[in-house]
Protein backbone atom coordinates (compact mmCIF):
# COMPACT_ATOMS: atom_id res chain seq x y z
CA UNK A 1 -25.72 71.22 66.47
CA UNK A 2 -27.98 68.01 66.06
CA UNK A 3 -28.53 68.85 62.81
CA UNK A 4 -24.90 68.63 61.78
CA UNK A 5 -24.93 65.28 63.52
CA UNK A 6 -27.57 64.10 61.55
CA UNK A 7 -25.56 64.69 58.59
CA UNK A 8 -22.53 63.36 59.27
CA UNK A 9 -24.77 60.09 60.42
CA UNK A 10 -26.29 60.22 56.97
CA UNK A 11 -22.90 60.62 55.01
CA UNK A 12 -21.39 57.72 57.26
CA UNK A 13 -24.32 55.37 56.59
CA UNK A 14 -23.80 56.37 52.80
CA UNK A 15 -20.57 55.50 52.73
CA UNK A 16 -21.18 52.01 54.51
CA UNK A 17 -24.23 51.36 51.64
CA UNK A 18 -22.06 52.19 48.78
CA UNK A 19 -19.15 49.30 49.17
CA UNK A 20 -22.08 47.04 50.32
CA UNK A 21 -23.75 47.49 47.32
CA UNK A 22 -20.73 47.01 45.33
CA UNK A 23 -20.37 43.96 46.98
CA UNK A 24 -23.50 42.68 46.27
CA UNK A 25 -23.22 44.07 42.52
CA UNK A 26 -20.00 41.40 42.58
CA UNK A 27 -21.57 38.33 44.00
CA UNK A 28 -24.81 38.77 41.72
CA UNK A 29 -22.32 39.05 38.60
CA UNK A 30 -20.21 36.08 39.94
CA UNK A 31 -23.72 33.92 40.72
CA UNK A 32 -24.71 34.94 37.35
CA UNK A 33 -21.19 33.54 35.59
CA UNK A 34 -22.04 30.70 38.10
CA UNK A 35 -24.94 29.98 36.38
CA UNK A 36 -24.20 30.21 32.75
CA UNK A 37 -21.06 27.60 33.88
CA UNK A 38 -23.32 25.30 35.10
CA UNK A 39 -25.90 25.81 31.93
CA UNK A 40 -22.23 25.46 29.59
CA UNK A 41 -21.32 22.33 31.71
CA UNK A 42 -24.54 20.57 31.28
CA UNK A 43 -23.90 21.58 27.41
CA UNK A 44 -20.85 19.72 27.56
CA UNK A 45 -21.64 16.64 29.38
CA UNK A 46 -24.42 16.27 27.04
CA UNK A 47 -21.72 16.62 23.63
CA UNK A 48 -19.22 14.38 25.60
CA UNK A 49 -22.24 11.61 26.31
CA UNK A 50 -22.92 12.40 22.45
CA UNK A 51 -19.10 12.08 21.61
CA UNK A 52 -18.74 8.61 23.52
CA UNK A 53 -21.80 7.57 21.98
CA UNK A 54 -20.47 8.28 18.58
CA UNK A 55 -17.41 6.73 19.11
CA UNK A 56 -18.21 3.36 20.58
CA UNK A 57 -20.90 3.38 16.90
CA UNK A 58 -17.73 4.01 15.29
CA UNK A 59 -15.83 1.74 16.99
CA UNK A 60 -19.07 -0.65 16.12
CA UNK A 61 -19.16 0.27 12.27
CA UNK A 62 -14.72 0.12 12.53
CA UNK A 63 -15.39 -3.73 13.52
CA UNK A 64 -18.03 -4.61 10.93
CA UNK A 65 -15.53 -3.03 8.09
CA UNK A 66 -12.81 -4.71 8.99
CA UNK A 67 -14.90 -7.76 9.35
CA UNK A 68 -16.37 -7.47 5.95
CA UNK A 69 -12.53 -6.54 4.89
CA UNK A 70 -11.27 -9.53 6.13
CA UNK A 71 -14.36 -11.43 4.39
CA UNK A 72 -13.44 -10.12 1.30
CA UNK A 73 -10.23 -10.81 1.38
CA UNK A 74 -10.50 -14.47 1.53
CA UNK A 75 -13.14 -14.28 -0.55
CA UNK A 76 -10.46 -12.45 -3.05
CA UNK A 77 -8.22 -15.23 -2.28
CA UNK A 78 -10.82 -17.96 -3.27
CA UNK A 79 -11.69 -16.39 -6.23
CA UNK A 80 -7.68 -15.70 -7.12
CA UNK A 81 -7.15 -19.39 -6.71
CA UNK A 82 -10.54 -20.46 -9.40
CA UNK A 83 -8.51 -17.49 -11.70
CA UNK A 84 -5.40 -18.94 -11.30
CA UNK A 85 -7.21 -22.31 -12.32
CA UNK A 86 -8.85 -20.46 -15.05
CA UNK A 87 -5.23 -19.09 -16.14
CA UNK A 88 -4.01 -22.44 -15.80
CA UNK A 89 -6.43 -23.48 -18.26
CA UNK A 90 -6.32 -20.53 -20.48
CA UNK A 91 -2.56 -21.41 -20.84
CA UNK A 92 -3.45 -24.99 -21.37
CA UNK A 93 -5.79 -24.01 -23.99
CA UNK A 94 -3.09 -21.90 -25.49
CA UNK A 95 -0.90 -24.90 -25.56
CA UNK A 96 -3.27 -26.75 -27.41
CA UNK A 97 -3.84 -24.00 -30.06
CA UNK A 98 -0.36 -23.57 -30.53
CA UNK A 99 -0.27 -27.46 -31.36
CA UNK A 100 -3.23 -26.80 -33.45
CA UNK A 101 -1.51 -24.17 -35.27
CA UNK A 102 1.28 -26.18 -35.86
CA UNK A 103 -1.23 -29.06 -37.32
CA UNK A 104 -3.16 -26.87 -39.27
CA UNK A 105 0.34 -25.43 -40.87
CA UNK A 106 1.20 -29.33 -41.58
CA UNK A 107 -2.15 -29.64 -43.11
CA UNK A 108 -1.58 -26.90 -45.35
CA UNK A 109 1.65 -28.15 -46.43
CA UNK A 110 0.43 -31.71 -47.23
CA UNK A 111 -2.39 -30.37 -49.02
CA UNK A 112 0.03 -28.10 -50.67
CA UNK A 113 2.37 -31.30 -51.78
CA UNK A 114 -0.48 -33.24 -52.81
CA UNK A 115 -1.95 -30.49 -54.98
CA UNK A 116 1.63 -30.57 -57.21
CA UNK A 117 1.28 -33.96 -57.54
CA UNK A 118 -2.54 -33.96 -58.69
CA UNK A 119 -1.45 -30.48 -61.04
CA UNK A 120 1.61 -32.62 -62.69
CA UNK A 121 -0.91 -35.95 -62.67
CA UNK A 122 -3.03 -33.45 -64.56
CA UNK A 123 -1.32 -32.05 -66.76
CA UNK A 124 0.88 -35.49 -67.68
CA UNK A 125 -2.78 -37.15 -68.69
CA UNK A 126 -3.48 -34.00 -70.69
CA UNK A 127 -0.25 -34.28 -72.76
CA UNK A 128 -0.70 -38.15 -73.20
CA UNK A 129 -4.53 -38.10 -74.49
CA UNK A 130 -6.41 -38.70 -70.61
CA UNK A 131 -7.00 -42.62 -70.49
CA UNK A 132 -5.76 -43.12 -73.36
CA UNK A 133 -2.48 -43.84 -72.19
CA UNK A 134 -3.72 -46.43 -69.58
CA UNK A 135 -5.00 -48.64 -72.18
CA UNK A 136 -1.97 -48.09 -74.69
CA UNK A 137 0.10 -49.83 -71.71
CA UNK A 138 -2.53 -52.57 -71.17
CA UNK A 139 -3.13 -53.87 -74.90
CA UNK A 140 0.53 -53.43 -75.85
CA UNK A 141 1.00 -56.42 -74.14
CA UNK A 142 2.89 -59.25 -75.42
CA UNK A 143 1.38 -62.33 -73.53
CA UNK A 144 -1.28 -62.80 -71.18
CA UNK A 145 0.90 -63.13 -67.56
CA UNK A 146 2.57 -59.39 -68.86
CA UNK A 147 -1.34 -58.39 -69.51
CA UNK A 148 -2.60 -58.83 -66.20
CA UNK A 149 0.46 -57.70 -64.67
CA UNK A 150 0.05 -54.39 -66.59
CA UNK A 151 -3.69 -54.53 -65.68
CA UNK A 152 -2.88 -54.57 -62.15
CA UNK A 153 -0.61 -51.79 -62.39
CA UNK A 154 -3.31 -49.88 -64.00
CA UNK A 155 -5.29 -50.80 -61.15
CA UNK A 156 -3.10 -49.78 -58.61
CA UNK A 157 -2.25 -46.58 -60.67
CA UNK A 158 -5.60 -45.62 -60.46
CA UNK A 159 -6.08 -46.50 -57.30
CA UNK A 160 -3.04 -44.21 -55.72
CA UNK A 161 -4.72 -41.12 -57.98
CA UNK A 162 -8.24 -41.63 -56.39
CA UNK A 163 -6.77 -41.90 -53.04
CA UNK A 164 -4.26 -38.63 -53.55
CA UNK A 165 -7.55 -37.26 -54.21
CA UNK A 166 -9.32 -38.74 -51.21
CA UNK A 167 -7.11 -37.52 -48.87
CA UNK A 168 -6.90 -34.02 -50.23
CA UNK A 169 -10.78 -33.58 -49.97
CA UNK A 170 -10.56 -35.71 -45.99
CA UNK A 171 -7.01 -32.58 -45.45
CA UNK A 172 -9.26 -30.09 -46.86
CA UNK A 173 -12.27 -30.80 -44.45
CA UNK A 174 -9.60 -31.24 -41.75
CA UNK A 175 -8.49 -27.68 -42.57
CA UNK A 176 -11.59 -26.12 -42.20
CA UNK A 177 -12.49 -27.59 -39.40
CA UNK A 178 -9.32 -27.24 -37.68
CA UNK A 179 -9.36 -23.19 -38.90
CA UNK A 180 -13.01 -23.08 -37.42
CA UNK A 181 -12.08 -24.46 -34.23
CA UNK A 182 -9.08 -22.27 -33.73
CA UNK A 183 -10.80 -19.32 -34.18
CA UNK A 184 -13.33 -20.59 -31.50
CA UNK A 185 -11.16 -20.99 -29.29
CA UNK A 186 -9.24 -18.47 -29.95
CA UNK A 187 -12.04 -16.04 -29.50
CA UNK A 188 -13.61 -17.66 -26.51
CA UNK A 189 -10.03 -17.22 -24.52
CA UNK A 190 -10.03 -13.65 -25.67
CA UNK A 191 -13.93 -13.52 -23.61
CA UNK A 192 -12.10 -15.51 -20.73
CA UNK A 193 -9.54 -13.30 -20.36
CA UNK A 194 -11.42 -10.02 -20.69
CA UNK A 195 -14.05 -12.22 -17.79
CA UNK A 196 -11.05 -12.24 -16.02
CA UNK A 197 -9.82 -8.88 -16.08
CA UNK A 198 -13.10 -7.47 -15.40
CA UNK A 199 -13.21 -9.76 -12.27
CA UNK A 200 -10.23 -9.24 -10.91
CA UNK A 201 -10.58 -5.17 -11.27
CA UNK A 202 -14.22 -5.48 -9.44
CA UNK A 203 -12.80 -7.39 -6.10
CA UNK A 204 -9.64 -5.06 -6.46
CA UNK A 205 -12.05 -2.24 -6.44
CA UNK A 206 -14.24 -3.64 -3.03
CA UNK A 207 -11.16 -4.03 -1.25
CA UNK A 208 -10.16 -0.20 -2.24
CA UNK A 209 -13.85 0.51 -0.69
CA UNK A 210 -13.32 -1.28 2.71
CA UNK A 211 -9.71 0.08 2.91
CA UNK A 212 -11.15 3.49 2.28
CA UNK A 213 -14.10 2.84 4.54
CA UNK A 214 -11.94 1.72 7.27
CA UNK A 215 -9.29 4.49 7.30
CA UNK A 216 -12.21 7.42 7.27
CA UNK A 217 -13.83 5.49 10.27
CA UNK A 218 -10.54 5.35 11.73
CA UNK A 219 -9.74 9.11 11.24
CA UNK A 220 -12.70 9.93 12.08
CA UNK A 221 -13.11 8.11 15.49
CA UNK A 222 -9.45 9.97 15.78
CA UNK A 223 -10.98 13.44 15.32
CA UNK A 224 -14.10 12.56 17.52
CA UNK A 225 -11.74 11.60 20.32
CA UNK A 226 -9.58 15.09 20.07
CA UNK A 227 -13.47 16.61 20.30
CA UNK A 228 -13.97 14.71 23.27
CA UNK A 229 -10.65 15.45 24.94
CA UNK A 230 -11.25 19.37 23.69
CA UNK A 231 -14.13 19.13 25.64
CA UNK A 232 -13.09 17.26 28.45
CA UNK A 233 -10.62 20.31 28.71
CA UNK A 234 -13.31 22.41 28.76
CA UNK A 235 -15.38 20.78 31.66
CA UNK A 236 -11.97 20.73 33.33
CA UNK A 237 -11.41 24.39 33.00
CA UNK A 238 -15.21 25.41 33.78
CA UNK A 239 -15.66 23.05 36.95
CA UNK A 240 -11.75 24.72 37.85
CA UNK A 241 -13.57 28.30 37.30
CA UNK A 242 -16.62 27.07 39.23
CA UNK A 243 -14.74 26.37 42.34
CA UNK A 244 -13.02 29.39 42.20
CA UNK A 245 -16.19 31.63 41.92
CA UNK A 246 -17.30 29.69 45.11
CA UNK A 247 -14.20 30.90 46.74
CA UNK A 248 -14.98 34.08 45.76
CA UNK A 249 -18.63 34.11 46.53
CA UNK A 250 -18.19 32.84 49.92
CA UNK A 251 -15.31 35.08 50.32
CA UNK A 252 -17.64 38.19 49.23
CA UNK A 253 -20.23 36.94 51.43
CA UNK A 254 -17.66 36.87 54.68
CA UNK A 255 -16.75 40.38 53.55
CA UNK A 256 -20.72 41.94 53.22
CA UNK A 257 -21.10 39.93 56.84
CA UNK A 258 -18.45 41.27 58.35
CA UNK A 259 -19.68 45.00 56.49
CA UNK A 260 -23.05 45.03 57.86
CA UNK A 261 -22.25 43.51 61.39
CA UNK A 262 -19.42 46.89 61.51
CA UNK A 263 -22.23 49.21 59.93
CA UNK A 264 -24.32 47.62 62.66
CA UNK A 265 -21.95 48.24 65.99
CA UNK A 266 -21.31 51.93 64.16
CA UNK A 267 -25.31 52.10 64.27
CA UNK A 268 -25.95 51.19 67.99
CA UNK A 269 -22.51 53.80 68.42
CA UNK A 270 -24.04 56.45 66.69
CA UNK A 271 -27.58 55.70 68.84
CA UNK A 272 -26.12 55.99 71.81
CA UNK A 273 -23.97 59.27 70.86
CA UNK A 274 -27.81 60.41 69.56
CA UNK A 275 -29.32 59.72 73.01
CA UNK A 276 -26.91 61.43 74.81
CA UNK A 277 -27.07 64.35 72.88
CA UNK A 278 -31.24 64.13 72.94
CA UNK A 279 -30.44 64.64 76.92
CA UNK A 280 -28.48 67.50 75.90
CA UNK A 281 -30.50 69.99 73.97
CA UNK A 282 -34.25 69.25 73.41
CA UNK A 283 -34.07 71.11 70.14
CA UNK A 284 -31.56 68.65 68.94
CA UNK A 285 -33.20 65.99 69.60
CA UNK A 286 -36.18 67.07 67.27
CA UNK A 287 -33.82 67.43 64.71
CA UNK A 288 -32.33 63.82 65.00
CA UNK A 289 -35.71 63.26 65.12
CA UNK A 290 -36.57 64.45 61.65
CA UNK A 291 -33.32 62.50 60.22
CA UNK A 292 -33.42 59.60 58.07
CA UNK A 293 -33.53 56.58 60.26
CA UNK A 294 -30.02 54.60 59.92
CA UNK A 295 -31.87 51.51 58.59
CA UNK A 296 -33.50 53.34 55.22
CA UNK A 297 -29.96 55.11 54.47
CA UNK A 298 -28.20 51.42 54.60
CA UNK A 299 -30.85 49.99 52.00
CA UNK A 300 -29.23 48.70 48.98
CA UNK A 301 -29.12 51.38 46.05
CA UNK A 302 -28.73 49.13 42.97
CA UNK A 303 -31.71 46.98 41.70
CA UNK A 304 -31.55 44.71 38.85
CA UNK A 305 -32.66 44.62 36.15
CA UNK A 306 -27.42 19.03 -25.74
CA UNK A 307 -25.63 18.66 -29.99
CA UNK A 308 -26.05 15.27 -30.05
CA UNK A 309 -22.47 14.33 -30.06
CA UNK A 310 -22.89 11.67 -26.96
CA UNK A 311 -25.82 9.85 -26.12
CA UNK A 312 -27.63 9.85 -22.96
CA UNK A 313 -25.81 7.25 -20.40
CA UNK A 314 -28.81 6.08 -18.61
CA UNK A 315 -32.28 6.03 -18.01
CA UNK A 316 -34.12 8.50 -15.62
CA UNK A 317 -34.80 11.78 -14.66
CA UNK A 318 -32.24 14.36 -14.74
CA UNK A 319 -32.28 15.81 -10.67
CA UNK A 320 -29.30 18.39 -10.73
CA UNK A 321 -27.61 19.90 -13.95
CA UNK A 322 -24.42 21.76 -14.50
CA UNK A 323 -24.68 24.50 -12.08
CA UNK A 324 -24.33 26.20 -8.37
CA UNK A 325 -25.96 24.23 -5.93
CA UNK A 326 -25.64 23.31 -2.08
CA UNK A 327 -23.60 19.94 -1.74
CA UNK A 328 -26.49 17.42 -0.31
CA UNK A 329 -23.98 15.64 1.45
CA UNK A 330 -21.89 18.07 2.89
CA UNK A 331 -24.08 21.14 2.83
CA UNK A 332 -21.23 23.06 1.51
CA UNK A 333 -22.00 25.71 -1.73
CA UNK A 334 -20.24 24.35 -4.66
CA UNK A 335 -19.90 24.24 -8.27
CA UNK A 336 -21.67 21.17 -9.54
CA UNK A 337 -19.28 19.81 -12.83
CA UNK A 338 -21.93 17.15 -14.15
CA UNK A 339 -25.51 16.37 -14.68
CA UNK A 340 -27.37 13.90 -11.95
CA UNK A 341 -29.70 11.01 -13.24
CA UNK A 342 -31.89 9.08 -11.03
CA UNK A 343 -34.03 5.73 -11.51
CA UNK A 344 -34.79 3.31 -9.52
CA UNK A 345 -33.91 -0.92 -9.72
CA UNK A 346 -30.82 -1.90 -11.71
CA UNK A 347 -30.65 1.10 -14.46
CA UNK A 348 -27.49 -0.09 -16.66
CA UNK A 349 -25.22 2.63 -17.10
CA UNK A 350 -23.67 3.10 -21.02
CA UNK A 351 -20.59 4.76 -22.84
CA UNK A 352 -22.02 7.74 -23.99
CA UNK A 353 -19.08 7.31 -26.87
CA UNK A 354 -16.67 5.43 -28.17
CA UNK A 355 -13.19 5.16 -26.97
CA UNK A 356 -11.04 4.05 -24.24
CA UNK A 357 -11.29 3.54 -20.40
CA UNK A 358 -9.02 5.98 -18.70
CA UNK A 359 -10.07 4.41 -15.19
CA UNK A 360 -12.22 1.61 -14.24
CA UNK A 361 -12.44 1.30 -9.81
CA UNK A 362 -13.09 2.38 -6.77
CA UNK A 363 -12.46 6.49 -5.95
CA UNK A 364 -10.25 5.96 -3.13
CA UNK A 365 -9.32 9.11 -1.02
CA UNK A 366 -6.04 10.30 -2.82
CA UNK A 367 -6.94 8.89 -6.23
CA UNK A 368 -8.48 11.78 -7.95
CA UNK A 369 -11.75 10.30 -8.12
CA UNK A 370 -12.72 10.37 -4.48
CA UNK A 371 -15.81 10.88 -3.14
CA UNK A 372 -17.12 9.03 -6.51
CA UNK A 373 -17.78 6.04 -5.02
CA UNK A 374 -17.33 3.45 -7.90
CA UNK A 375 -16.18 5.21 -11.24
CA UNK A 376 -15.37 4.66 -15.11
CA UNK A 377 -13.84 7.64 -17.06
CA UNK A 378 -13.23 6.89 -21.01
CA UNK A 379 -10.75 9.24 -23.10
CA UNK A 380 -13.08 9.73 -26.04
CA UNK A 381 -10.20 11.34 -28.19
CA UNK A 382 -9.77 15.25 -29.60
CA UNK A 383 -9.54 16.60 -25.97
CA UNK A 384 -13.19 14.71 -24.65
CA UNK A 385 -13.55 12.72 -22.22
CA UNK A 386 -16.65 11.13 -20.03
CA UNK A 387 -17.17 10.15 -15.97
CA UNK A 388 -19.54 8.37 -14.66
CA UNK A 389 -20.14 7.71 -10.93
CA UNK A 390 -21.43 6.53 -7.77
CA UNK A 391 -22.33 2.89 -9.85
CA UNK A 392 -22.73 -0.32 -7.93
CA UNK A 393 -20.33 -2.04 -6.11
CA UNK A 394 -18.79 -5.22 -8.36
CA UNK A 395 -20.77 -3.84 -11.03
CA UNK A 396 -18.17 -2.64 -13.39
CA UNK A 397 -17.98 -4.06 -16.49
CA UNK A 398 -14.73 -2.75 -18.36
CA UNK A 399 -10.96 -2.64 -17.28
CA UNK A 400 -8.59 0.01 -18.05
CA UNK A 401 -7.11 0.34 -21.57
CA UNK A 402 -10.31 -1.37 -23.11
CA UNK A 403 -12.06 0.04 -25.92
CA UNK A 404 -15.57 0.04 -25.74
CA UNK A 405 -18.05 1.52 -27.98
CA UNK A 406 -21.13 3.79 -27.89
CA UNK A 407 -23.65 1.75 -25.74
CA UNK A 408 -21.67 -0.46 -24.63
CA UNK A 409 -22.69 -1.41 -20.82
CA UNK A 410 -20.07 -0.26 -18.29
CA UNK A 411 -21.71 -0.95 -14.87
CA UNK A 412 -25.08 -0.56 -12.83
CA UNK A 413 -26.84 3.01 -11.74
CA UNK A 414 -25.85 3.01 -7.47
CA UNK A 415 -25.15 5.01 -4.54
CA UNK A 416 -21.53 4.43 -3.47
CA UNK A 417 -19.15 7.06 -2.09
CA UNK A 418 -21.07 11.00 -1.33
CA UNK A 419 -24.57 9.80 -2.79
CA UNK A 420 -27.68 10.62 -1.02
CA UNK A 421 -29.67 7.73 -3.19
CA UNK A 422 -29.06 5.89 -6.53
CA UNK A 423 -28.25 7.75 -9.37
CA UNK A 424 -25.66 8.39 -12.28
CA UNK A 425 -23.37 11.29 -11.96
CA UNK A 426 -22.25 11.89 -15.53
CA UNK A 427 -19.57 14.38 -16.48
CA UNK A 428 -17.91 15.62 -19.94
CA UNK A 429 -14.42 17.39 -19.77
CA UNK A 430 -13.61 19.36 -22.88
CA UNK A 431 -9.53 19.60 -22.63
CA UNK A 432 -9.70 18.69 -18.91
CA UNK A 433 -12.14 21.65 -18.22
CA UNK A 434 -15.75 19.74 -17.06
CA UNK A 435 -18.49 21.39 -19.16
CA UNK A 436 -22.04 21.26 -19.69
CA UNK A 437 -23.25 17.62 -21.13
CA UNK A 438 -26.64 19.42 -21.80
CA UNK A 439 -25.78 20.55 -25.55
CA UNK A 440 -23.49 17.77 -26.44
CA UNK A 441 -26.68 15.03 -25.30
């Protein structure tokens, strides 16, 4: 009879242990989640102390751009206002060579006269026998008053044909020098206006830099800030998830409490229904005896547990060709379309050919060229053409629609726009398609 109540003791305790354990199964897996939240918060206070951090450095290098921006544009406007006085004098200048024009043309002319009147002078002494006309009129004569009259006009005869002549040779030297100094100056306001061109194009080109410079620092302290809200979201949603597991913990704890202190009154029950059936039967009581004691039966069950076409646009050493290659800026794999040349100090960059500049600026985002930094390409005709970036900034030295020729400097060796350090990034298109420069160098 005991024996049967040991059984049914050892059944009941089982049945108690086996939603305790549960239990406990629950809270370890919650304390566990509660753990790994606290590890992911700490991750994210750390990225949103990194985000802030990054932001007010953008905020930093935002200020200094726009500073610089601002600099630049009154330096442009400074330098717009010594053009405009250089225009002003280039038109003055043009003014003047009109005019000269104009006197050189009336030059021409008067020489022009004077030269029929020397031919017919000419060829009227050559029909009358040279001088021999001249003294003909002075010895025919008839008194001595009509002699030196005649004389005289002899004189003065003579003296008009050496001064016709003077003044042709003082037109003549006129002429030249006139024609000499109009294609001076004709020629040095052809370099002043190419100066100016090239000027203008270089400042153009900063202020497409800072503009460019400004907006990515702008988008991206607008993309950092959506990371930081993201992750503000996050720490919202993990501290919200936090409290509620320490709801539920406590909650789990009240119910193993409440568990154990029931398993515990059933215990002291059960004793008591033991001890009165000890008094009962002796033989029973040996067989409670030999019974798992209540306390071992409610322990926990779970544990745990080159052909020469082009020449070479600049001196150095060639770092990356025309091939697959991790982007050093970016990391990303990609197709590299050109051939890299490095040197250091201020490496002049050349037009591998001749021909004429497609593009002379600044790669802004949008352009075609960005990422470039500051870029030439030249249309070198029957479907080639030539790029060459990342140069100095206000280094350029040729304007769109210019034709340069082979050698010709174009701009300094740099590092502007994705460039890990100075060099030339130098690309030949065949019919738009880049190609290798190797063979054609």
């Amino acid at each position: 009879m005991f024996k049967k109540y040991g059984v049914l003791v050892t059944l009941s305790l089982l049945v108690v242990a086996s939603p305790l354990s549960a239990q406990a199964d629950s809270i370890n897996d919650m304390q566990k989640r509660q753990n790994e939240i606290e590890q992911k918060k700490s991750e994210v206070n750390k990225n949103l102390d990194t985000k802030s951090s990054e932001i007010a450095d953008l905020e930093n290098d935002e200020k200094n751009a726009s500073k610089q921006l601002e600099s630049l544009l009154k330096s442009i406007d400074e330098t717009n206002k010594k053009l405009k006085e250089q225009e002003d004098k280039v038109e003055s200048e043009n003014k003047k060579l009109k005019q000269l024009k104009k006197d050189i043309e009336k030059l021409r002319n008067d020489i022009k006269e004077r030269q029929e009147v020397l031919d017919n002078r000419a060829r009227a002494i050559q029909k009358s026998g040279t001088a021999t006309a001249y003294l003909d009129l002075i010895f025919e004569s008839s008194d001595f008053k009509e002699l030196i009259d005649r004389v005289t006009v002899v004189s003065a005869m003579v003296n008009a044909d050496q001064n016709i002549m003077q003044d042709q040779k003082d037109d003549q030297d006129k002429l030249k020098v006139a024609e000499g100094s109009s294609e001076k100056k004709l020629k040095n306001l052809r370099v002043l206006a190419v100066d100016l061109e090239v000027s203008r194009n270089n400042m153009e080109s900063q202020k497409e830099e800072k503009n460019d410079l400004v907006m990515a620092l702008a988008n991206k302290k607008d993309l950092t800030k959506n990371e930081q809200s993201l992750l503000a979201s996050e720490q919202g949603a993990l501290t919200a998830e936090e409290r509620k597991l320490a709801s539920n913990i406590a909650g789990e704890k009240a119910k193993q409490e409440a568990a154990l202190k029931a398993a515990e009154e059933k215990r002291i029950q059960e004793s008591i229904a033991k001890a009165n059936a000890k008094k009962a039967s002796q033989k029973q009581t040996t067989t409670v005896a030999e019974a798992p004691s209540p306390e071992t039966a409610s322990a926990p069950s779970n544990v745990s547990s080159g052909g020469g076409q082009f020449i070479k646009p600049a001196a150095g050493i060639l770092t990356s060709g025309f091939s697959d290659r991790t982007n050093p800026v970016t990391g990303q794999h990609e197709s590299h379309k050109g051939q890299d040349i490095a040197a250091g100090g201020a490496v002049t960059v050349s037009a591998a050919a001749s021909g004429t500049v497609v593009f002379s600026g600044f790669g802004a985002s949008g352009s075609g060229f960005g990422g470039y930094g500051y870029v030439v390409k030249i249309d070198h005709g029957n479907g080639f053409q030539t790029l060459y970036g990342h140069m100095r900034a206000g280094s350029l030295k040729v304007v769109a629609g210019q034709q340069v020729s082979q050698g010709q400097p174009i701009g300094i060796m740099g590092s502007t726009g994705q460039s890990t350090g100075q060099h030339l990034h130098f690309e030949i298109h065949q019919n738009g398609v880049p190609i290798d420069p190797a063979p054609y160098l």
